[in-house]
C-alpha atoms as a PDB file:
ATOM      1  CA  UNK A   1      48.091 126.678 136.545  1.00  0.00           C
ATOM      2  CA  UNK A   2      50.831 127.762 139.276  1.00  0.00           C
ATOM      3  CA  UNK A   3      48.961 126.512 142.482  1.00  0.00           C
ATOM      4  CA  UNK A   4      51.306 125.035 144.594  1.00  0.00           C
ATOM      5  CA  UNK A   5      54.237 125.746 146.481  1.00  0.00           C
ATOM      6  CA  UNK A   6      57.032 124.325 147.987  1.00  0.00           C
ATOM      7  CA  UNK A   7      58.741 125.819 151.301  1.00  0.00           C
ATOM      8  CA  UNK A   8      62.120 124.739 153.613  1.00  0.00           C
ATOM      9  CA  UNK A   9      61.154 123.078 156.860  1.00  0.00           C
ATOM     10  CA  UNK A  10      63.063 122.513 159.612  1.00  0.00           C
ATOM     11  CA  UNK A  11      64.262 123.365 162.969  1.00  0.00           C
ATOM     12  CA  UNK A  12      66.528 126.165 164.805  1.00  0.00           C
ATOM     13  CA  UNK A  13      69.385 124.464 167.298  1.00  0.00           C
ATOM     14  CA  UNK A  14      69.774 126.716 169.925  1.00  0.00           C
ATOM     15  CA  UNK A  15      71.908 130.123 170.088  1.00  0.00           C
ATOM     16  CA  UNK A  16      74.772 128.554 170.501  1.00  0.00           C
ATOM     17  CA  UNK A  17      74.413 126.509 167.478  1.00  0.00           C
ATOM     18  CA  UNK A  18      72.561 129.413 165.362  1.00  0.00           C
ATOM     19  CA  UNK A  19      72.762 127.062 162.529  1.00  0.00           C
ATOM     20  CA  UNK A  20      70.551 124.389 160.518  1.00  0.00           C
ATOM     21  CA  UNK A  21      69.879 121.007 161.181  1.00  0.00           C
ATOM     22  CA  UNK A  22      69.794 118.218 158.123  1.00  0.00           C
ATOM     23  CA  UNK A  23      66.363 119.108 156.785  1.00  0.00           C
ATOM     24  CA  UNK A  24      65.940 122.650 156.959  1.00  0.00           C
ATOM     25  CA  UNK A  25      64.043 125.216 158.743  1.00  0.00           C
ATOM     26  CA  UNK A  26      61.711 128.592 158.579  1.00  0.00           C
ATOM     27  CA  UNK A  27      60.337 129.696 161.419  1.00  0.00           C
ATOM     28  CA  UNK A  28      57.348 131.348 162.553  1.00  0.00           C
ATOM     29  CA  UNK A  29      57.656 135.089 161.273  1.00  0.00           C
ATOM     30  CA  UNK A  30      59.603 136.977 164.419  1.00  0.00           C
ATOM     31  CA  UNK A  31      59.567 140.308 166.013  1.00  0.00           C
ATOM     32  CA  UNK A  32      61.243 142.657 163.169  1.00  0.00           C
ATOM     33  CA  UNK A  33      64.667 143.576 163.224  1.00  0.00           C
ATOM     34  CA  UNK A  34      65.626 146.847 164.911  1.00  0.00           C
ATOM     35  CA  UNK A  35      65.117 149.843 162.562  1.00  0.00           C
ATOM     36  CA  UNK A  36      69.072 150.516 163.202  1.00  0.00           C
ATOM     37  CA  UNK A  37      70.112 147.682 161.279  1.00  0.00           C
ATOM     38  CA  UNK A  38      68.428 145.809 158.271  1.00  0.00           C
ATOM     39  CA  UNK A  39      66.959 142.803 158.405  1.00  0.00           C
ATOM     40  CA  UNK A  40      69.572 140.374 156.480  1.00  0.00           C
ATOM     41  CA  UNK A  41      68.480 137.906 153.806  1.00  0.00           C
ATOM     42  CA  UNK A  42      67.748 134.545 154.184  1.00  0.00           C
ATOM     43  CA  UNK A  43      67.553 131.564 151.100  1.00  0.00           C
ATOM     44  CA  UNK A  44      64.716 129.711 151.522  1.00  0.00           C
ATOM     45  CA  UNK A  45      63.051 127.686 148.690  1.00  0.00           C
ATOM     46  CA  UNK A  46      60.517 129.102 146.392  1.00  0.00           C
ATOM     47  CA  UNK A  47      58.377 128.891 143.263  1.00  0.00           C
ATOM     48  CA  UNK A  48      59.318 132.170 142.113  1.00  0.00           C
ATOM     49  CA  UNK A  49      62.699 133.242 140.703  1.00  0.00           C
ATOM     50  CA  UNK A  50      61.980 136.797 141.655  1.00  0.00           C
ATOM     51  CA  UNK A  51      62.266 136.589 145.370  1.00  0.00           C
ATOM     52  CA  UNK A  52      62.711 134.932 148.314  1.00  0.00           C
ATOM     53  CA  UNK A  53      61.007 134.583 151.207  1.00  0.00           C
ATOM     54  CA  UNK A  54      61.817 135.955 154.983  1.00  0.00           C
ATOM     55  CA  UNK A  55      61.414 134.349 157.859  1.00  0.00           C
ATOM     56  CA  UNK A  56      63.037 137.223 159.658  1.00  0.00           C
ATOM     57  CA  UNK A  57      66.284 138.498 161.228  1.00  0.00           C
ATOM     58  CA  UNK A  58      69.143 135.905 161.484  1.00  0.00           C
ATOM     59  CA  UNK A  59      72.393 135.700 161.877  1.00  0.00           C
ATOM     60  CA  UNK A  60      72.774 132.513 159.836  1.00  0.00           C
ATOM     61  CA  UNK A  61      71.444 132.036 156.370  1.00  0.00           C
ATOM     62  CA  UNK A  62      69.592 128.939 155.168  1.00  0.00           C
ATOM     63  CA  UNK A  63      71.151 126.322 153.040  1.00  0.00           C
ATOM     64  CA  UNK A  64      68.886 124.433 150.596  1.00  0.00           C
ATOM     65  CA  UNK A  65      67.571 121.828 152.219  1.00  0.00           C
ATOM     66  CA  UNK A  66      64.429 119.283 152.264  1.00  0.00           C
ATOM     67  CA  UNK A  67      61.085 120.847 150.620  1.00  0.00           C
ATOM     68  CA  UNK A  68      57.652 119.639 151.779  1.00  0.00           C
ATOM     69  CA  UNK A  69      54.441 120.637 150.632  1.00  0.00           C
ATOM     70  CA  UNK A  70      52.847 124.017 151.408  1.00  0.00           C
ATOM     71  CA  UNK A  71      49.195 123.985 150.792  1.00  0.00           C
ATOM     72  CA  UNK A  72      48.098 127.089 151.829  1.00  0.00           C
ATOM     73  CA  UNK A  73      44.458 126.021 152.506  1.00  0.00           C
ATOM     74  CA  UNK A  74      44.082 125.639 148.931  1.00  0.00           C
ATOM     75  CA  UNK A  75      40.709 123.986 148.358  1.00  0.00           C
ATOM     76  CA  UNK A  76      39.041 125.066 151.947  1.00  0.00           C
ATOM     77  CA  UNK A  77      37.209 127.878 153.320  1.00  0.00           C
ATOM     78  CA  UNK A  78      39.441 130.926 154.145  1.00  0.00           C
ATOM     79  CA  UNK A  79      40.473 131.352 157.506  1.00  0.00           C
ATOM     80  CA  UNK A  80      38.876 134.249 159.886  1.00  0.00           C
ATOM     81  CA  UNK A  81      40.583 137.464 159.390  1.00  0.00           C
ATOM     82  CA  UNK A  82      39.282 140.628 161.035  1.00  0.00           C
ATOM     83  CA  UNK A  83      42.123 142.835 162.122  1.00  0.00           C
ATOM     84  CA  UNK A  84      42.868 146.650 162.621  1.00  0.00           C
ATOM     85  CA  UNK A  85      42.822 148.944 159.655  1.00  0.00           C
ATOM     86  CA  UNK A  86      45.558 151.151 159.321  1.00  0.00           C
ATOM     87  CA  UNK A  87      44.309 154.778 159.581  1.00  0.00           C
ATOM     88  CA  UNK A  88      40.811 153.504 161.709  1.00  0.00           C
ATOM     89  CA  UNK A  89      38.100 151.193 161.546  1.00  0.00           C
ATOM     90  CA  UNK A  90      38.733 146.842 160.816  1.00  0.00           C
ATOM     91  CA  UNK A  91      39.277 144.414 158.264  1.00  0.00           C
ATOM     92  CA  UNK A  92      37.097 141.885 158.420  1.00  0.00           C
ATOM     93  CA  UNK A  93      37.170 139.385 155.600  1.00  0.00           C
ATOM     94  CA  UNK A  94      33.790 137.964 156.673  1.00  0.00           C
ATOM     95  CA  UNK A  95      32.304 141.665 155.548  1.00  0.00           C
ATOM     96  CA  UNK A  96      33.930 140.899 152.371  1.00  0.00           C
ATOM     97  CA  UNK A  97      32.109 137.581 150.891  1.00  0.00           C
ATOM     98  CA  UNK A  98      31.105 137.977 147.788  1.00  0.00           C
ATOM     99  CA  UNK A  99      33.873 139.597 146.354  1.00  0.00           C
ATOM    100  CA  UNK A 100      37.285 137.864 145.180  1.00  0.00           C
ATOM    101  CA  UNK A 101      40.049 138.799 147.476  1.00  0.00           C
ATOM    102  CA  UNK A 102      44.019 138.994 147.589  1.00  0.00           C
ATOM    103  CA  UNK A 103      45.393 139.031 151.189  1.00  0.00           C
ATOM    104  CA  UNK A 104      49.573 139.836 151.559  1.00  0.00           C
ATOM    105  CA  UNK A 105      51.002 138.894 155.064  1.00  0.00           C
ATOM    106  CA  UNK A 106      54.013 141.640 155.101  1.00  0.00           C
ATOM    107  CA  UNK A 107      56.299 143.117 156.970  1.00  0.00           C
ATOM    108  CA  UNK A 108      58.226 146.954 156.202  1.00  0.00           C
ATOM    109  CA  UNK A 109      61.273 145.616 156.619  1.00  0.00           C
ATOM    110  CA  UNK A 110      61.127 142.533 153.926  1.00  0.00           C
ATOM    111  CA  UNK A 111      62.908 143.679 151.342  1.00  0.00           C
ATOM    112  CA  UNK A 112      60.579 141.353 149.179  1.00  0.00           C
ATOM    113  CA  UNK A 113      57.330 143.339 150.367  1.00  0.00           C
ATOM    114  CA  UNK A 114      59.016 146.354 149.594  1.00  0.00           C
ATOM    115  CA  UNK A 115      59.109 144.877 145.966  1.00  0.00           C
ATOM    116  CA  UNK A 116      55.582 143.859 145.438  1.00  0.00           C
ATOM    117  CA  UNK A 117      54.025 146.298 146.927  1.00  0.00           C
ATOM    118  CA  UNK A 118      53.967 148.841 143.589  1.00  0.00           C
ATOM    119  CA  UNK A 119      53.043 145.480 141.863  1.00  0.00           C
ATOM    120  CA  UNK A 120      50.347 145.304 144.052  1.00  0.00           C
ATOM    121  CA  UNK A 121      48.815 148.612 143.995  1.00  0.00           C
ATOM    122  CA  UNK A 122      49.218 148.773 139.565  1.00  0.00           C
ATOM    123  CA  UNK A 123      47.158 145.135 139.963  1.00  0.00           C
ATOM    124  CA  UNK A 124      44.330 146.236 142.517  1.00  0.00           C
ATOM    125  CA  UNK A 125      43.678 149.494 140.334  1.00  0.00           C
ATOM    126  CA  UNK A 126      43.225 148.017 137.228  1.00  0.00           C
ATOM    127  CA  UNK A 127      41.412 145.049 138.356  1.00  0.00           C
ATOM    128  CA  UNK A 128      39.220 147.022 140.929  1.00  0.00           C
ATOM    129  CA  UNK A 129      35.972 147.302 138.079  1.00  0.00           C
ATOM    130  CA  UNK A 130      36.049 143.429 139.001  1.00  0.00           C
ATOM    131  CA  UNK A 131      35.094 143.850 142.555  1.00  0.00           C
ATOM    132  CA  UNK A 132      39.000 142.476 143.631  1.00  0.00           C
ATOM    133  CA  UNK A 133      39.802 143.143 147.099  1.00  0.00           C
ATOM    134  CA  UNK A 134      43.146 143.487 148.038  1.00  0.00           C
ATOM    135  CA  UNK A 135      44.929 143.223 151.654  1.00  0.00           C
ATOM    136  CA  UNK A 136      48.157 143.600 152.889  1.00  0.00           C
ATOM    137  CA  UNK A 137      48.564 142.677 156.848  1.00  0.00           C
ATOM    138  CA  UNK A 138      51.308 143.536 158.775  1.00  0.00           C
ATOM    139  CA  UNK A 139      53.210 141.259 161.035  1.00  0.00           C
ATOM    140  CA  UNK A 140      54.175 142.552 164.641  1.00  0.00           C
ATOM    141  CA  UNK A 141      54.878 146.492 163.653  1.00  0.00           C
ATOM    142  CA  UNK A 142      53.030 149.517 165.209  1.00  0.00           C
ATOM    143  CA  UNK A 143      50.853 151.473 163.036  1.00  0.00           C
ATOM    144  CA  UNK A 144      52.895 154.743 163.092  1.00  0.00           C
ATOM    145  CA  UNK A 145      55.931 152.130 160.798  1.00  0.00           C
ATOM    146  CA  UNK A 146      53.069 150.685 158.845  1.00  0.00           C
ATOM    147  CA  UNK A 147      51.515 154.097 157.892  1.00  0.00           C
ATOM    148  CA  UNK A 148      54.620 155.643 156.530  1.00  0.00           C
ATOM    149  CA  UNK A 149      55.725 152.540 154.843  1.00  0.00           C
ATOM    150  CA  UNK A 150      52.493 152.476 152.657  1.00  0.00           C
ATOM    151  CA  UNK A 151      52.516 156.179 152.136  1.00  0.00           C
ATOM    152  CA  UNK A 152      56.571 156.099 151.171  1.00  0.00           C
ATOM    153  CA  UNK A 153      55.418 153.541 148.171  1.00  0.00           C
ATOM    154  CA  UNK A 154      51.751 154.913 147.291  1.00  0.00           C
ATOM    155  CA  UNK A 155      50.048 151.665 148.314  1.00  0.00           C
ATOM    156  CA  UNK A 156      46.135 151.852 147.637  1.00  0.00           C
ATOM    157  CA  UNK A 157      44.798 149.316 149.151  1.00  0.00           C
ATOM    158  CA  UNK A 158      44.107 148.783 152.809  1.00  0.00           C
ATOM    159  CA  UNK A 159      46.189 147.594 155.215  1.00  0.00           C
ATOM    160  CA  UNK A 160      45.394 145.774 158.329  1.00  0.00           C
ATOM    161  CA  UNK A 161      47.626 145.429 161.276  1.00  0.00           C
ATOM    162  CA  UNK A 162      48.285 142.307 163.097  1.00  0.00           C
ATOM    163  CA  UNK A 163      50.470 143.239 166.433  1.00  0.00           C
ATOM    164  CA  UNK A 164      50.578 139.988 167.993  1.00  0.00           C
ATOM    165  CA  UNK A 165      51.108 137.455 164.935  1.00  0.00           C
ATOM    166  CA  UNK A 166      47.806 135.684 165.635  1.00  0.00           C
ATOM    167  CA  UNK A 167      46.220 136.474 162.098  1.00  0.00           C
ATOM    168  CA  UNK A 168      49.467 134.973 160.597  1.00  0.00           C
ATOM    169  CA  UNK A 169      49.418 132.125 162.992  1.00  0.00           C
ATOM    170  CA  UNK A 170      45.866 131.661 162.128  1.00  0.00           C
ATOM    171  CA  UNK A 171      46.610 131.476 158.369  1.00  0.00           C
ATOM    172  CA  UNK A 172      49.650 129.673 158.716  1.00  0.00           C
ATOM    173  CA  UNK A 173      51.780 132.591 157.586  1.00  0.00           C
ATOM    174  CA  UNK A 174      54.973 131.505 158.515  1.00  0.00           C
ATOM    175  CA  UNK A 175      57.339 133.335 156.514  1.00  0.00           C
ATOM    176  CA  UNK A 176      56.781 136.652 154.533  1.00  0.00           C
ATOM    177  CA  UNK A 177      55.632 137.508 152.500  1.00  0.00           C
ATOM    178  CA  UNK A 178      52.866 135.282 151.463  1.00  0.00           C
ATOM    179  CA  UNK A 179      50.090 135.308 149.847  1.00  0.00           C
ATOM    180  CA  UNK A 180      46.477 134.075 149.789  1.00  0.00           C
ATOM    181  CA  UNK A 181      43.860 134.372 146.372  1.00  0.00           C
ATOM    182  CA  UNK A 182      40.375 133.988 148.261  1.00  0.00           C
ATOM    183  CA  UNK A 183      37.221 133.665 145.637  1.00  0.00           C
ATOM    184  CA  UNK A 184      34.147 135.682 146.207  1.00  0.00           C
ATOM    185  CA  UNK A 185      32.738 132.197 148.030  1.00  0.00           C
ATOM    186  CA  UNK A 186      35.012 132.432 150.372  1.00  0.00           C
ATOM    187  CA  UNK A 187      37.155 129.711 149.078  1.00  0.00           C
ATOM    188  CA  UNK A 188      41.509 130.038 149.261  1.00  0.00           C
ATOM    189  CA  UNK A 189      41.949 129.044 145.330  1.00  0.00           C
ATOM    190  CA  UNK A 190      45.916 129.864 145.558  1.00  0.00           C
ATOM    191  CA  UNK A 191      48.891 130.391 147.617  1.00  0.00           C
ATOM    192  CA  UNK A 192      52.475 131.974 146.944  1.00  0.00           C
ATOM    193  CA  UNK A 193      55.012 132.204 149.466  1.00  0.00           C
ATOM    194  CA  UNK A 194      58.110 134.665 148.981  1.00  0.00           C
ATOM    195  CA  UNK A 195      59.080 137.077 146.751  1.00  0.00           C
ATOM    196  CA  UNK A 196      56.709 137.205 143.984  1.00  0.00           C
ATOM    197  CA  UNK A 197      56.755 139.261 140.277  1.00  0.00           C
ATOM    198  CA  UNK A 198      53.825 139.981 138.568  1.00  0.00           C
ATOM    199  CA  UNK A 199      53.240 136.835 136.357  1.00  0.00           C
ATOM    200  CA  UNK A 200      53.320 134.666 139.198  1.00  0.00           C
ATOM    201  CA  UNK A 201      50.105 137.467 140.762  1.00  0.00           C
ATOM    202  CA  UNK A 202      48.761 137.068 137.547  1.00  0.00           C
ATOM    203  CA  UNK A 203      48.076 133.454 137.469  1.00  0.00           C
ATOM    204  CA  UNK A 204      46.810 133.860 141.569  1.00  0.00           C
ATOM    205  CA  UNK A 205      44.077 136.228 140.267  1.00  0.00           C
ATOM    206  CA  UNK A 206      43.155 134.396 137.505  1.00  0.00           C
ATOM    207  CA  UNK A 207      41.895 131.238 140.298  1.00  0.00           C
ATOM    208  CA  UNK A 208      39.587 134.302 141.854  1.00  0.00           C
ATOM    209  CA  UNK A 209      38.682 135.893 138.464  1.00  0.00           C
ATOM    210  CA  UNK A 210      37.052 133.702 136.359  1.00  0.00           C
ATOM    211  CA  UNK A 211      36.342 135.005 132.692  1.00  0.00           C
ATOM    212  CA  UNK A 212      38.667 137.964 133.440  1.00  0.00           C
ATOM    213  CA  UNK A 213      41.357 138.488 130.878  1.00  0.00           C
ATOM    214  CA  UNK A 214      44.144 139.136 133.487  1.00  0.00           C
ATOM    215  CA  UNK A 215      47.449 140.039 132.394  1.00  0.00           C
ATOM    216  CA  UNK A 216      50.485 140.640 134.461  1.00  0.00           C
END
C-alpha cells in the first residue's frame, strides 16, 4: 500500500541569493502570487508522476536535492481542524468523527489543485453512500477567489477557508497541495503531497474504507 512520502527539504538564502542551498528546500506555503501573473512551477520531489507539488511563487526553481521522510501524522490522531466554510457556517472535523474523511490543503492558483479537483468531486460522489467526507481548505485567499474557483470547476464538496495559514501550519501543510485520509476514528491512515492522479486517491481511500471495493 502507497503510504508514505518523500518531500525536498531545505533552506531559502536570502533575496540576493534566491537560490538553493546543498540539500534542498520547500517552504512553508506563502501568500499567493498576484492574480496578474501566474504562479510559476517549482520541481520538488514526489511519489506521484502526475504532479508536483507547490510551495508557492518563486523566482528560482528547485533542483533535486536530499529527500527526508514526510510522515504526515500517519498512525496518530488527526490534528484539530475547524475553519470557515465557504458560503457560511464552519468546518469542524471534530463534528465529523465517525465518518472517514479526505482533507485537500489547496490553493486556486496551484496549477496541481486545479487538476485534482474534478478528480476529487467524481471520487466524493461515488463514494458518498460510504459516509466519505471530503475537504478541500484553502491557504491564505479571500472567500470571494475561493468561491468562484470551486464554482468555475463544479467542486461538490465543501470548502473551508484558512486566511492566516494556521490550519496548514497546524497540519504541517507545507507545500500544496497535500493531502490527509482520516478514518472514521479519527485516525490520519495516509498522506500524499503534490500533484496527485486518481490511482494514487484510490489507494488513500482504501486506508479509510475498509471492505470498500474502491477503484480509481
Amino acid at each position: 500500500m502507497w503510504a508514505r512520502l518523500s518531500i525536498v527539504a531545505g533552506l531559502v538564502v536570502g533575496v540576493a541569493v534566491a537560490g538553493l542551498v546543498l540539500g534542498g528546500i520547500l517552504a512553508f506555503t506563502p501568500d499567493p502570487p498576484p492574480r496578474s501573473t501566474p504562479a510559476p512551477s517549482m520541481t520538488v520531489a514526489s511519489a506521484s508522476p502526475t504532479g508536483l507539488a507547490s510551495p508557492g511563487p518563486t523566482s528560482t526553481p528547485v533542483p533535486s536535492a536530499s529527500v527526508v521522510d514526510a510522515p504526515f501524522h500517519v498512525g496518530q490522531p488527526a490534528p484539530p481542524l475547524s475553519v470557515p466554510q465557504v458560503g457560511g457556517g464552519t468546518i469542524d472535523l471534530a463534528n465529523l468523527r465517525g465518518k472517514p474523511v479526505w482533507i485537500n490543503f489547496m490553493a486556486t492558483w496551484c496549477p496541481s489543485c486545479q487538476d485534482e479537483f474534478p478528480l476529487m468531486s467524481g471520487f466524493a460522489a461515488r463514494y458518498a453512500s460510504t459516509g466519505l467526507v471530503v475537504i478541500a481548505v484553502d491557504v491564505r485567499e479571500d472567500e470571494g477567489a475561493v468561491a468562484a474557483f470551486a464554482e468555475q470547476l463544479g467542486a461538490t464538496f465543501p470548502l473551508g477557508l484558512d486566511t492566516d495559514g494556521k490550519a496548514a501550519s497546524t497540519w504541517d501543510a507545507i507545500a500544496l497541495p497535500v493531502h490527509f485520509w482520516i478514518d472514521a476514528e479519527g485516525i490520519v491512515r495516509d498522506g500524499a503531497l503534490g500533484g496527485i492522479g486518481p490511482d494514487v486517491m484510490a489507494e488513500g481511500l482504501k486506508t479509510i474504507l475498509p471492505g470498500v471495493d474502491v477503484t480509481p
